[in-house]
PDB file of N, CA and C in Angstrom:
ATOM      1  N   UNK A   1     -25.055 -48.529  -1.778  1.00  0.00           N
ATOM      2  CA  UNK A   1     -23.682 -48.656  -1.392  1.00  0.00           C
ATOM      3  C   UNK A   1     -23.514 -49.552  -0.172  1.00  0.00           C
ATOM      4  N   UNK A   2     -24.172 -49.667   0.520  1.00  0.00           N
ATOM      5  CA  UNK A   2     -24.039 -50.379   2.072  1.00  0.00           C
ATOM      6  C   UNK A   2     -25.957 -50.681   2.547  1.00  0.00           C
ATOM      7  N   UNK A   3     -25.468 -51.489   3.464  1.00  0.00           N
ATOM      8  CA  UNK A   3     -26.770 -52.165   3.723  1.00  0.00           C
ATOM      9  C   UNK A   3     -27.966 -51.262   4.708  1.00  0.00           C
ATOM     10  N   UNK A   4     -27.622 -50.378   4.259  1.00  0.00           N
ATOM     11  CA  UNK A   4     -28.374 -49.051   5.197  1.00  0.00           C
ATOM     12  C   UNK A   4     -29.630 -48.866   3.604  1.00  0.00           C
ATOM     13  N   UNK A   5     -29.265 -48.736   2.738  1.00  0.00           N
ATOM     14  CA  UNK A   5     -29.309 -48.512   1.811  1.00  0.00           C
ATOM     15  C   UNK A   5     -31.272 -48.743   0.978  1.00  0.00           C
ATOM     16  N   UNK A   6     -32.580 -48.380   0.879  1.00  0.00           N
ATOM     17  CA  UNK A   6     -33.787 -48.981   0.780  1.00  0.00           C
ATOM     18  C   UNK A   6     -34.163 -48.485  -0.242  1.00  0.00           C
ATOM     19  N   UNK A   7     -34.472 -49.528  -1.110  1.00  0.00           N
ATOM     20  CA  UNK A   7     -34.816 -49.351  -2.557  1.00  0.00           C
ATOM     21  C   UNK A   7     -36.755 -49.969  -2.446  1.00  0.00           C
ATOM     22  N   UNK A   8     -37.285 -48.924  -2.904  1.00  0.00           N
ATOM     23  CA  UNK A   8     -38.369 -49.192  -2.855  1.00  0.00           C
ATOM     24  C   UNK A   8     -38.677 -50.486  -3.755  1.00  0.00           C
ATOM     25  N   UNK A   9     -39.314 -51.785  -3.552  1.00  0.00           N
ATOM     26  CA  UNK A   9     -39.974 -52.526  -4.062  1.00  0.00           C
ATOM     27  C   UNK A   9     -40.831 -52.610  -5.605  1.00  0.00           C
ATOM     28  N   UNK A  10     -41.389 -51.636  -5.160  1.00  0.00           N
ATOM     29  CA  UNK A  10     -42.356 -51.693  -6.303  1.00  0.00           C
ATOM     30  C   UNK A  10     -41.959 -51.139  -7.314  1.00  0.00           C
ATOM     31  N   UNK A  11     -40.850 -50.657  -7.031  1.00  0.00           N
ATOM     32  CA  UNK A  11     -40.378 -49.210  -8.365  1.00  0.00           C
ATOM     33  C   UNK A  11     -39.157 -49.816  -8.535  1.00  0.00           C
ATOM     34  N   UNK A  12     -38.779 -50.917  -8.467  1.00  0.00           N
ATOM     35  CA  UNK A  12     -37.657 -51.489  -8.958  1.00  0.00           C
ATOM     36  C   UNK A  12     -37.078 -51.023 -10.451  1.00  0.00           C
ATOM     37  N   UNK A  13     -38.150 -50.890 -11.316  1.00  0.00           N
ATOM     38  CA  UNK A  13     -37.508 -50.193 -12.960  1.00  0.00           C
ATOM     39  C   UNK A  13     -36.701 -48.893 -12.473  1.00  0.00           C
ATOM     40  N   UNK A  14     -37.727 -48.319 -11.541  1.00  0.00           N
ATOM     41  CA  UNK A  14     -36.778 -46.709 -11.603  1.00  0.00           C
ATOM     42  C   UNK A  14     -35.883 -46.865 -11.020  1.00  0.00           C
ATOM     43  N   UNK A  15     -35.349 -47.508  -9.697  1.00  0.00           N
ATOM     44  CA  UNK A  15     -34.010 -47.896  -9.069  1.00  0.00           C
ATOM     45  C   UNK A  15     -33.058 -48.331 -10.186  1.00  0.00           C
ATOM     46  N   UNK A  16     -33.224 -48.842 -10.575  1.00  0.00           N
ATOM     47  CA  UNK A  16     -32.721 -49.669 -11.726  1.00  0.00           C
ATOM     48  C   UNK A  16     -32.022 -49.031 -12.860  1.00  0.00           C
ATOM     49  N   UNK A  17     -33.002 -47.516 -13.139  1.00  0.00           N
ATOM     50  CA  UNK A  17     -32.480 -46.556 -14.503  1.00  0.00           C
ATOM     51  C   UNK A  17     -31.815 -45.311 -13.711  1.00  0.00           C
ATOM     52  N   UNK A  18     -31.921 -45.049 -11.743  1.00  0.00           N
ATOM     53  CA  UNK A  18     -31.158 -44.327 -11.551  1.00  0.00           C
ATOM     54  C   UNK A  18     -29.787 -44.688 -10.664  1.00  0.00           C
ATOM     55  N   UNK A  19     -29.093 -45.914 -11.287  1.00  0.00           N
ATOM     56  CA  UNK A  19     -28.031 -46.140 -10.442  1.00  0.00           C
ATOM     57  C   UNK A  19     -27.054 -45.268 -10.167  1.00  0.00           C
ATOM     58  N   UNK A  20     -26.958 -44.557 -10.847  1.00  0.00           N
ATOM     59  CA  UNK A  20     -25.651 -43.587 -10.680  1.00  0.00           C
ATOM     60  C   UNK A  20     -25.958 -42.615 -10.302  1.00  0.00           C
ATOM     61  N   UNK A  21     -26.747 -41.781 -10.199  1.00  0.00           N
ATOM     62  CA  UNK A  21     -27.676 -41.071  -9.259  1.00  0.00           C
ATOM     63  C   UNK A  21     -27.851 -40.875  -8.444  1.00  0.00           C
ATOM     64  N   UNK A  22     -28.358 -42.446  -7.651  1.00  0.00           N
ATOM     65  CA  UNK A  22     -28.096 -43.039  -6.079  1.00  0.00           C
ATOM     66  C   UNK A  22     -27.030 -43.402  -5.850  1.00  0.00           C
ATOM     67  N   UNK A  23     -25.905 -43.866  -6.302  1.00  0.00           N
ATOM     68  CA  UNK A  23     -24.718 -43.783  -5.855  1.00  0.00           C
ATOM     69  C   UNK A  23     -24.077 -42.548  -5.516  1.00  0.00           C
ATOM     70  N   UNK A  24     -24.577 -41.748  -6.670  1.00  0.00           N
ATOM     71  CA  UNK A  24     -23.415 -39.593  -6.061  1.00  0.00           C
ATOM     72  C   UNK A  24     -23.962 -39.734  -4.936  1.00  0.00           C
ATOM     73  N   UNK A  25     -25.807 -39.901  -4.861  1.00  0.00           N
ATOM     74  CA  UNK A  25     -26.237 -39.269  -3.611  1.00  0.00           C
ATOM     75  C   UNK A  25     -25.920 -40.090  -2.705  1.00  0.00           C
ATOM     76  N   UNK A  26     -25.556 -41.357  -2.266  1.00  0.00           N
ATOM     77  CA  UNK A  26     -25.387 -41.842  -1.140  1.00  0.00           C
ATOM     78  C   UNK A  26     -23.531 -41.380  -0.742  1.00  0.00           C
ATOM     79  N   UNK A  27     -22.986 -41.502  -2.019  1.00  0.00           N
ATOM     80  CA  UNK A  27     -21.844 -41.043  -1.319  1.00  0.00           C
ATOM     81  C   UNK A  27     -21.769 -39.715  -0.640  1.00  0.00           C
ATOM     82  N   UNK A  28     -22.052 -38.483  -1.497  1.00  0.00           N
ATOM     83  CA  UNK A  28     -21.941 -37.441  -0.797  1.00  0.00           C
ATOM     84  C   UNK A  28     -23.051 -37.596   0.447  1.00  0.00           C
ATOM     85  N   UNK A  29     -23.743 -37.932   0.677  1.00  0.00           N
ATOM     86  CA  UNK A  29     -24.713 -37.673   1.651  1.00  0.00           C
ATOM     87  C   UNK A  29     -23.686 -38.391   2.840  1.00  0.00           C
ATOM     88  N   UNK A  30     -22.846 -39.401   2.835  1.00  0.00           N
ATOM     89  CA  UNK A  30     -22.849 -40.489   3.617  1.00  0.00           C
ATOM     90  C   UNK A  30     -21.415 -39.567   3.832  1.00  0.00           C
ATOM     91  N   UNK A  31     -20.417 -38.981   3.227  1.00  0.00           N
ATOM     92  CA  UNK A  31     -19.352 -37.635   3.315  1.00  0.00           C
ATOM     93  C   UNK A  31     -19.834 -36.602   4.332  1.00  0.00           C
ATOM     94  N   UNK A  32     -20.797 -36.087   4.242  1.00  0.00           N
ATOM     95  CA  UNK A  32     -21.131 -35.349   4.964  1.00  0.00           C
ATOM     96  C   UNK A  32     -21.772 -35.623   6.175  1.00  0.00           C
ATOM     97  N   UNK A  33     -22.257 -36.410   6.623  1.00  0.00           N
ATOM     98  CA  UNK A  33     -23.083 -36.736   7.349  1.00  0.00           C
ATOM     99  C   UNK A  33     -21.307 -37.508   8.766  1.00  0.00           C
ATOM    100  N   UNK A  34     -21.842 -36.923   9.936  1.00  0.00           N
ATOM    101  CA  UNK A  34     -20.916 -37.686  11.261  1.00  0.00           C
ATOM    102  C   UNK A  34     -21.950 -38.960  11.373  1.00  0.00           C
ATOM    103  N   UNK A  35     -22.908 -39.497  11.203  1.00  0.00           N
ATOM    104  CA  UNK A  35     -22.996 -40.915  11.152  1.00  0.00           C
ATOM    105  C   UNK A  35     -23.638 -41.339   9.883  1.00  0.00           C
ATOM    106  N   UNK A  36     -22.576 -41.684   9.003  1.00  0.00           N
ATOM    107  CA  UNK A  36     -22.928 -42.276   7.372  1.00  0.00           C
ATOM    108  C   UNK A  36     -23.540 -43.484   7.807  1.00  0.00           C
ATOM    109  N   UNK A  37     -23.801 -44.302   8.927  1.00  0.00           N
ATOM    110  CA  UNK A  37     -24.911 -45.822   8.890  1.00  0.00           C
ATOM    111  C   UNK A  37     -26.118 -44.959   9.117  1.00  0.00           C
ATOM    112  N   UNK A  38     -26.473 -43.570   9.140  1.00  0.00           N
ATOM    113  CA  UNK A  38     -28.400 -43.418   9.229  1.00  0.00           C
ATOM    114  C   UNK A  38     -28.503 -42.565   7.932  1.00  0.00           C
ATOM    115  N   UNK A  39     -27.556 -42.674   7.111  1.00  0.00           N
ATOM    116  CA  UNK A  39     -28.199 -42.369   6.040  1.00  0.00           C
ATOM    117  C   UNK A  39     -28.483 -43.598   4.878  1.00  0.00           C
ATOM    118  N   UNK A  40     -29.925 -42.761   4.265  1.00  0.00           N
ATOM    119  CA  UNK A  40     -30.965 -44.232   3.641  1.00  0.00           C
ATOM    120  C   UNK A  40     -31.502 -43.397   2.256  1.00  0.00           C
ATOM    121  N   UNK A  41     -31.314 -43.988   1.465  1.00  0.00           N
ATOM    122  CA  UNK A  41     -32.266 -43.716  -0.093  1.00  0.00           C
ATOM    123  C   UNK A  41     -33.088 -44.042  -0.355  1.00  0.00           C
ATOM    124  N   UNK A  42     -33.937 -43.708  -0.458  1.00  0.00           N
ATOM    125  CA  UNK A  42     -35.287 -44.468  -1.146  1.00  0.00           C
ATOM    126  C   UNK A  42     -35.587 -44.396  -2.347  1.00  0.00           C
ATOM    127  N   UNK A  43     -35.969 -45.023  -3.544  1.00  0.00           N
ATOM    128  CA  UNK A  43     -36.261 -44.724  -4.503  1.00  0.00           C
ATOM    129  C   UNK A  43     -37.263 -44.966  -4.977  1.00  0.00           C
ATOM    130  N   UNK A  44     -38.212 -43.398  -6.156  1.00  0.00           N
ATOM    131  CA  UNK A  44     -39.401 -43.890  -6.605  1.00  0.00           C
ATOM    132  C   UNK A  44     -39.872 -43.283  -7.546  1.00  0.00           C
ATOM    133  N   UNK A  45     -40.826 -43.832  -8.078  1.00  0.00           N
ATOM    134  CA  UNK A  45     -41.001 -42.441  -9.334  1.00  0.00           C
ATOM    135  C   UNK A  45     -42.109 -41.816  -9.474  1.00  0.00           C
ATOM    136  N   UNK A  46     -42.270 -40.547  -9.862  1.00  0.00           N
ATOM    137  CA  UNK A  46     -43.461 -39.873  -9.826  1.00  0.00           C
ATOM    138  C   UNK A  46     -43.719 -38.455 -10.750  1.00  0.00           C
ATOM    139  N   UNK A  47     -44.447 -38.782 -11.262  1.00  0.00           N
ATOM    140  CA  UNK A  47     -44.854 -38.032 -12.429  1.00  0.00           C
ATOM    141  C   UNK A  47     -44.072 -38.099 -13.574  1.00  0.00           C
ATOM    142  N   UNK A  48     -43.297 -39.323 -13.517  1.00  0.00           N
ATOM    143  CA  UNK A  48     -41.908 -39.421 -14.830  1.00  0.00           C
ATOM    144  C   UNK A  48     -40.960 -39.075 -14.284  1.00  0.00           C
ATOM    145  N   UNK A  49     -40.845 -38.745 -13.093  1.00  0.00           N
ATOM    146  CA  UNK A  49     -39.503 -38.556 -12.977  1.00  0.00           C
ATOM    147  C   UNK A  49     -39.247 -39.600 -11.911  1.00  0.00           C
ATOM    148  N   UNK A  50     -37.729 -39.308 -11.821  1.00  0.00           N
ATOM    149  CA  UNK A  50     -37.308 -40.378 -10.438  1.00  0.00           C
ATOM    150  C   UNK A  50     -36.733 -39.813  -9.318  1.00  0.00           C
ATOM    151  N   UNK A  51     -37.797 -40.394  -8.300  1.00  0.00           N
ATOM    152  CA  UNK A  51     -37.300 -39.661  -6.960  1.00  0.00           C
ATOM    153  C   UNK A  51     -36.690 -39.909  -5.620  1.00  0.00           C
ATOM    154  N   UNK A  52     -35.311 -39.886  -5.155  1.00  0.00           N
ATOM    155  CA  UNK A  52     -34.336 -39.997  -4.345  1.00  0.00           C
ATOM    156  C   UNK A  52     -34.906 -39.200  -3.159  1.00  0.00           C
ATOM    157  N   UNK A  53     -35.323 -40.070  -2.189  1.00  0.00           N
ATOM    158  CA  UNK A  53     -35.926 -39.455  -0.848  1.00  0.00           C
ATOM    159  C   UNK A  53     -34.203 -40.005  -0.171  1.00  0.00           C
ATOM    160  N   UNK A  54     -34.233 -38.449   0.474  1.00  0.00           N
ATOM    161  CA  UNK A  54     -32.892 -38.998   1.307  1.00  0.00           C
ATOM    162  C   UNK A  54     -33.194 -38.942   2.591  1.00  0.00           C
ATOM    163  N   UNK A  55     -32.597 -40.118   3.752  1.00  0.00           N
ATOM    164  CA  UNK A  55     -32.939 -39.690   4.950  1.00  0.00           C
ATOM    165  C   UNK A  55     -31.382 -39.440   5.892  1.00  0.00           C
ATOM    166  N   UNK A  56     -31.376 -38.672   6.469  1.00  0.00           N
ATOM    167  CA  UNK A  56     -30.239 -38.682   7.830  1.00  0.00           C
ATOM    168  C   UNK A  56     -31.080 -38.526   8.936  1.00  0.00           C
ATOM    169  N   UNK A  57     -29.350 -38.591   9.636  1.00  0.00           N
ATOM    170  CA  UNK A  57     -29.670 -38.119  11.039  1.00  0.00           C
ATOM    171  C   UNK A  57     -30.241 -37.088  11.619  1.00  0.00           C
ATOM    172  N   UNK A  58     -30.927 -37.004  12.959  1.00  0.00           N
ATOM    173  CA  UNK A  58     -30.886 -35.711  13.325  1.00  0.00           C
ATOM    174  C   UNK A  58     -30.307 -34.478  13.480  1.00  0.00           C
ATOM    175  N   UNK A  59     -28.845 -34.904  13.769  1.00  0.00           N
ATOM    176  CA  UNK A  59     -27.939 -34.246  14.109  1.00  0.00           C
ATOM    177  C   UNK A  59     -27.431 -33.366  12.382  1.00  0.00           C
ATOM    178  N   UNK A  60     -27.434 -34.247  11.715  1.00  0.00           N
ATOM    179  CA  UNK A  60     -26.765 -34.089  10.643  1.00  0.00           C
ATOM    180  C   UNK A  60     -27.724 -33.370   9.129  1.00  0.00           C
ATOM    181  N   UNK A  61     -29.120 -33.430   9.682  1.00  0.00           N
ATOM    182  CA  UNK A  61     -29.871 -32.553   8.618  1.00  0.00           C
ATOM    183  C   UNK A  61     -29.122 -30.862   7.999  1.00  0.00           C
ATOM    184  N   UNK A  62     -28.897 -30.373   9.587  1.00  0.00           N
ATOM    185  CA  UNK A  62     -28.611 -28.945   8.857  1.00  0.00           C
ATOM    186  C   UNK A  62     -27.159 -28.865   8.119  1.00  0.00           C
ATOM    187  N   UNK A  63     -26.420 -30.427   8.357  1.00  0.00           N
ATOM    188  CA  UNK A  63     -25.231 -29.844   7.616  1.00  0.00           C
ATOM    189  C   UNK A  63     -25.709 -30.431   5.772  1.00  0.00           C
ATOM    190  N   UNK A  64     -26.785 -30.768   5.708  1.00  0.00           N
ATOM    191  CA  UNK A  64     -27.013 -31.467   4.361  1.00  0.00           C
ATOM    192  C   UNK A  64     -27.885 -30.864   3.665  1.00  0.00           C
ATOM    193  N   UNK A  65     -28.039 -29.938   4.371  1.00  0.00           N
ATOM    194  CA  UNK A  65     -29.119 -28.766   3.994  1.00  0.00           C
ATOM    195  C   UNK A  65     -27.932 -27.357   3.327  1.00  0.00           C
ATOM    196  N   UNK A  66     -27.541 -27.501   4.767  1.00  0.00           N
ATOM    197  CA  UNK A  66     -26.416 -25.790   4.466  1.00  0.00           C
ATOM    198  C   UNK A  66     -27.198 -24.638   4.581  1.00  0.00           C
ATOM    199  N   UNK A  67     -26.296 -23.527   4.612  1.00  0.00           N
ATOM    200  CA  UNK A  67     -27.004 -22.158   4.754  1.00  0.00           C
ATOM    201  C   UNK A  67     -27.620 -21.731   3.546  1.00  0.00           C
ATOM    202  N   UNK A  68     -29.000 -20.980   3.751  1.00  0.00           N
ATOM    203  CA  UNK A  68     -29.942 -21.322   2.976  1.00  0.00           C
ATOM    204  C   UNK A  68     -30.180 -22.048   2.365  1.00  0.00           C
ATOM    205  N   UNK A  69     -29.955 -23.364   2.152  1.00  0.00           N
ATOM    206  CA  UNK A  69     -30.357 -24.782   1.510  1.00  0.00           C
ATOM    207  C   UNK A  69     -29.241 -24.619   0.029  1.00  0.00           C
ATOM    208  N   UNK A  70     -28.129 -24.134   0.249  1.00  0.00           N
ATOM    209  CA  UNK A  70     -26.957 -24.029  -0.826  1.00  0.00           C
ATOM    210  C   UNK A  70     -26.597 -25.482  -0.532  1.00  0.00           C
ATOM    211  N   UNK A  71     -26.556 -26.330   0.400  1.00  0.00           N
ATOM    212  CA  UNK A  71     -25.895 -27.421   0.218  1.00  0.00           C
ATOM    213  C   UNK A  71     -27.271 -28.713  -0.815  1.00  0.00           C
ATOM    214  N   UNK A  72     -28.182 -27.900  -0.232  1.00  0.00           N
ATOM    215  CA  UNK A  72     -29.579 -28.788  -0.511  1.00  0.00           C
ATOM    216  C   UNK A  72     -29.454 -28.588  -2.098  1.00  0.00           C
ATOM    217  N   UNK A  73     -28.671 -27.596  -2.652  1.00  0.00           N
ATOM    218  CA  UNK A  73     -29.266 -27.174  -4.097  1.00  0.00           C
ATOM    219  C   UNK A  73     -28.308 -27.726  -4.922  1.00  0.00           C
ATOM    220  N   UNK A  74     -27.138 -27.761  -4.349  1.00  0.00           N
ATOM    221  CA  UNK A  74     -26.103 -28.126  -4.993  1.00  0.00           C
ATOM    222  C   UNK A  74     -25.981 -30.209  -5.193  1.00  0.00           C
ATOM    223  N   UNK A  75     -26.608 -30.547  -3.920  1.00  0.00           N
ATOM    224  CA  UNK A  75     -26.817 -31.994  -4.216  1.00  0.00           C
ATOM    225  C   UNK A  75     -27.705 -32.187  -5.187  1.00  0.00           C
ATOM    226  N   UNK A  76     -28.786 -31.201  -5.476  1.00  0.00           N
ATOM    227  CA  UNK A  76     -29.718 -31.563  -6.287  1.00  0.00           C
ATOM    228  C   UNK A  76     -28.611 -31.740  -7.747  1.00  0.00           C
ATOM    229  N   UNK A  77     -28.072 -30.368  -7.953  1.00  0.00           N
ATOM    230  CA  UNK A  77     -27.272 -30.523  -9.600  1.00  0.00           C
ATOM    231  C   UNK A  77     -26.427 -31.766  -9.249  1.00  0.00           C
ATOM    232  N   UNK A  78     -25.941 -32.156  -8.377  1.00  0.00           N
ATOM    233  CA  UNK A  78     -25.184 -33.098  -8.640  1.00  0.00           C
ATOM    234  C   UNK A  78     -25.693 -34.108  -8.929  1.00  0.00           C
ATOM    235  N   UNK A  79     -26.548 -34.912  -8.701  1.00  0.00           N
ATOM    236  CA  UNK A  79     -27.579 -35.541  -8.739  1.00  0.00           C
ATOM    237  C   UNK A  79     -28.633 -35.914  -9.934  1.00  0.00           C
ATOM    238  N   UNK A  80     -28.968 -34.602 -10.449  1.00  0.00           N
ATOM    239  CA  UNK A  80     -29.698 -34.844 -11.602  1.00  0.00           C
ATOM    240  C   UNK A  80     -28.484 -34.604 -13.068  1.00  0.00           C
ATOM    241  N   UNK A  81     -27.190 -34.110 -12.737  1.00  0.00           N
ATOM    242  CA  UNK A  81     -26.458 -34.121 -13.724  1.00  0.00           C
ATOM    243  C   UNK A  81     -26.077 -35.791 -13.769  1.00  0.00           C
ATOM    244  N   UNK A  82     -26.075 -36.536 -12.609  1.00  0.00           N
ATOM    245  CA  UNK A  82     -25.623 -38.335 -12.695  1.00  0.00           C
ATOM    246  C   UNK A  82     -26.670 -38.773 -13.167  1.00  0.00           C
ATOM    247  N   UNK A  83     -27.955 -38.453 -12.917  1.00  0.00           N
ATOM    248  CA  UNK A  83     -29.171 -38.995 -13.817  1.00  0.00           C
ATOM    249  C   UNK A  83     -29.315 -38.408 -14.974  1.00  0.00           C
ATOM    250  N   UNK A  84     -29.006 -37.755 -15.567  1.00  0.00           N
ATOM    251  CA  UNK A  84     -28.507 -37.324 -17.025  1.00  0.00           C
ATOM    252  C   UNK A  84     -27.630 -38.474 -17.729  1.00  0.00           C
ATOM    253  N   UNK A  85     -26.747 -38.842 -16.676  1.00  0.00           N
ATOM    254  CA  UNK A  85     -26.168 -39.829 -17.472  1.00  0.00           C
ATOM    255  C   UNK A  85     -26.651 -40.997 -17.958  1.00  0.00           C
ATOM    256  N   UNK A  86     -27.653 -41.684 -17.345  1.00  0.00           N
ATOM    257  CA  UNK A  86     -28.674 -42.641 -16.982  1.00  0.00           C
ATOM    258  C   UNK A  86     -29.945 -42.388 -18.141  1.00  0.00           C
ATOM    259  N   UNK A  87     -29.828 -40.967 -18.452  1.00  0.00           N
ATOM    260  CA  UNK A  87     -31.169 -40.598 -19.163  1.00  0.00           C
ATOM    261  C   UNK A  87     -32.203 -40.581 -18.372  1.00  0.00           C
ATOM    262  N   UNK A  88     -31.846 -40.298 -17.041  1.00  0.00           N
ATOM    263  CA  UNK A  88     -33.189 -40.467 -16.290  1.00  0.00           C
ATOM    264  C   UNK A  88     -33.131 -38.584 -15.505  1.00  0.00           C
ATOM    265  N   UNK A  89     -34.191 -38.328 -15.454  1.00  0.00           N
ATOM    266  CA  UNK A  89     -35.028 -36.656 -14.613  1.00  0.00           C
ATOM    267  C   UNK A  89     -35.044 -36.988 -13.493  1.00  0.00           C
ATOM    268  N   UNK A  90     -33.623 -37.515 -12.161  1.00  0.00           N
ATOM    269  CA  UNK A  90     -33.909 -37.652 -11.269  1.00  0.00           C
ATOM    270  C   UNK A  90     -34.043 -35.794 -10.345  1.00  0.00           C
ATOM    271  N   UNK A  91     -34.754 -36.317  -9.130  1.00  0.00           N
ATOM    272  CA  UNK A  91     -34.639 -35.196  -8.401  1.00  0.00           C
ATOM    273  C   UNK A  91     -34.732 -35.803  -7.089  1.00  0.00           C
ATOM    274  N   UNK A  92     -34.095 -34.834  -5.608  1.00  0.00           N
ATOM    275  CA  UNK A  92     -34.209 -35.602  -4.865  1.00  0.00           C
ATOM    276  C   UNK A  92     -34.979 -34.246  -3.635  1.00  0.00           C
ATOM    277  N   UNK A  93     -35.311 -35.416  -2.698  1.00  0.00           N
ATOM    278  CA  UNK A  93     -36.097 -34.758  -1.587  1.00  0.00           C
ATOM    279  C   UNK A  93     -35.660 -35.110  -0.292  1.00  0.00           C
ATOM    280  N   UNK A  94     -35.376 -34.412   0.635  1.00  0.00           N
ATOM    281  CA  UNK A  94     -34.515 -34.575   1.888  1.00  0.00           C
ATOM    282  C   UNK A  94     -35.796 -34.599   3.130  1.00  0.00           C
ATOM    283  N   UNK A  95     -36.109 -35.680   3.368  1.00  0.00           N
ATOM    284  CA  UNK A  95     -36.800 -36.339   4.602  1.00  0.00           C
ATOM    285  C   UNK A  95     -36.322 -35.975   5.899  1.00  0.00           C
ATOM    286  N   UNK A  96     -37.255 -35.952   6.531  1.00  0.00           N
ATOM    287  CA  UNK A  96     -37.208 -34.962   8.124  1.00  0.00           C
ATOM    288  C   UNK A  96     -37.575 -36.423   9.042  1.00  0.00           C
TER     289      UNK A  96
END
């Protein structure tokens, strides 16, 4: 979505089959987050599937997390229901 934005190199096919995927997740991530320029995607794939490393801020991890990781779980369905659309098994992982 914006130039914050890091698509792994080498895995260009899987960036590629999860566009819509990485778009839910950068928007909502970049919604929630009080500074949407430190949030970053990475994309890659592993074991067949495709995987959305998300990074934020410091400040802004526990709101992207949520209480008991309800916010963490709920990005996931959102997420792998947009890679459904794609035909792709994305899943994502929230970087510290």
């Amino acid at each position: 979505m914006d130039d914050d934005t890091v698509v792994d190199d080498v895995n260009t096919d899987a960036a590629a089959s999860a566009v819509t995927a990485q778009a839910v997740l950068e928007f909502i991530a970049a919604s929630l987050a009080d500074d949407p320029s430190a949030v970053s995607v990475e994309v890659s794939e592993r074991q067949g599937k495709v995987v959305l490393s998300l990074q934020v801020g410091p400040d802004d991890m526990g709101r992207v997390i949520g209480r008991r990781g309800r916010t963490a779980q709920a990005i996931r369905s959102l997420v792998a229901a947009a890679g459904s659309r794609d035909g792709v098994n994305a899943t994502v992982d929230i970087v510290d």
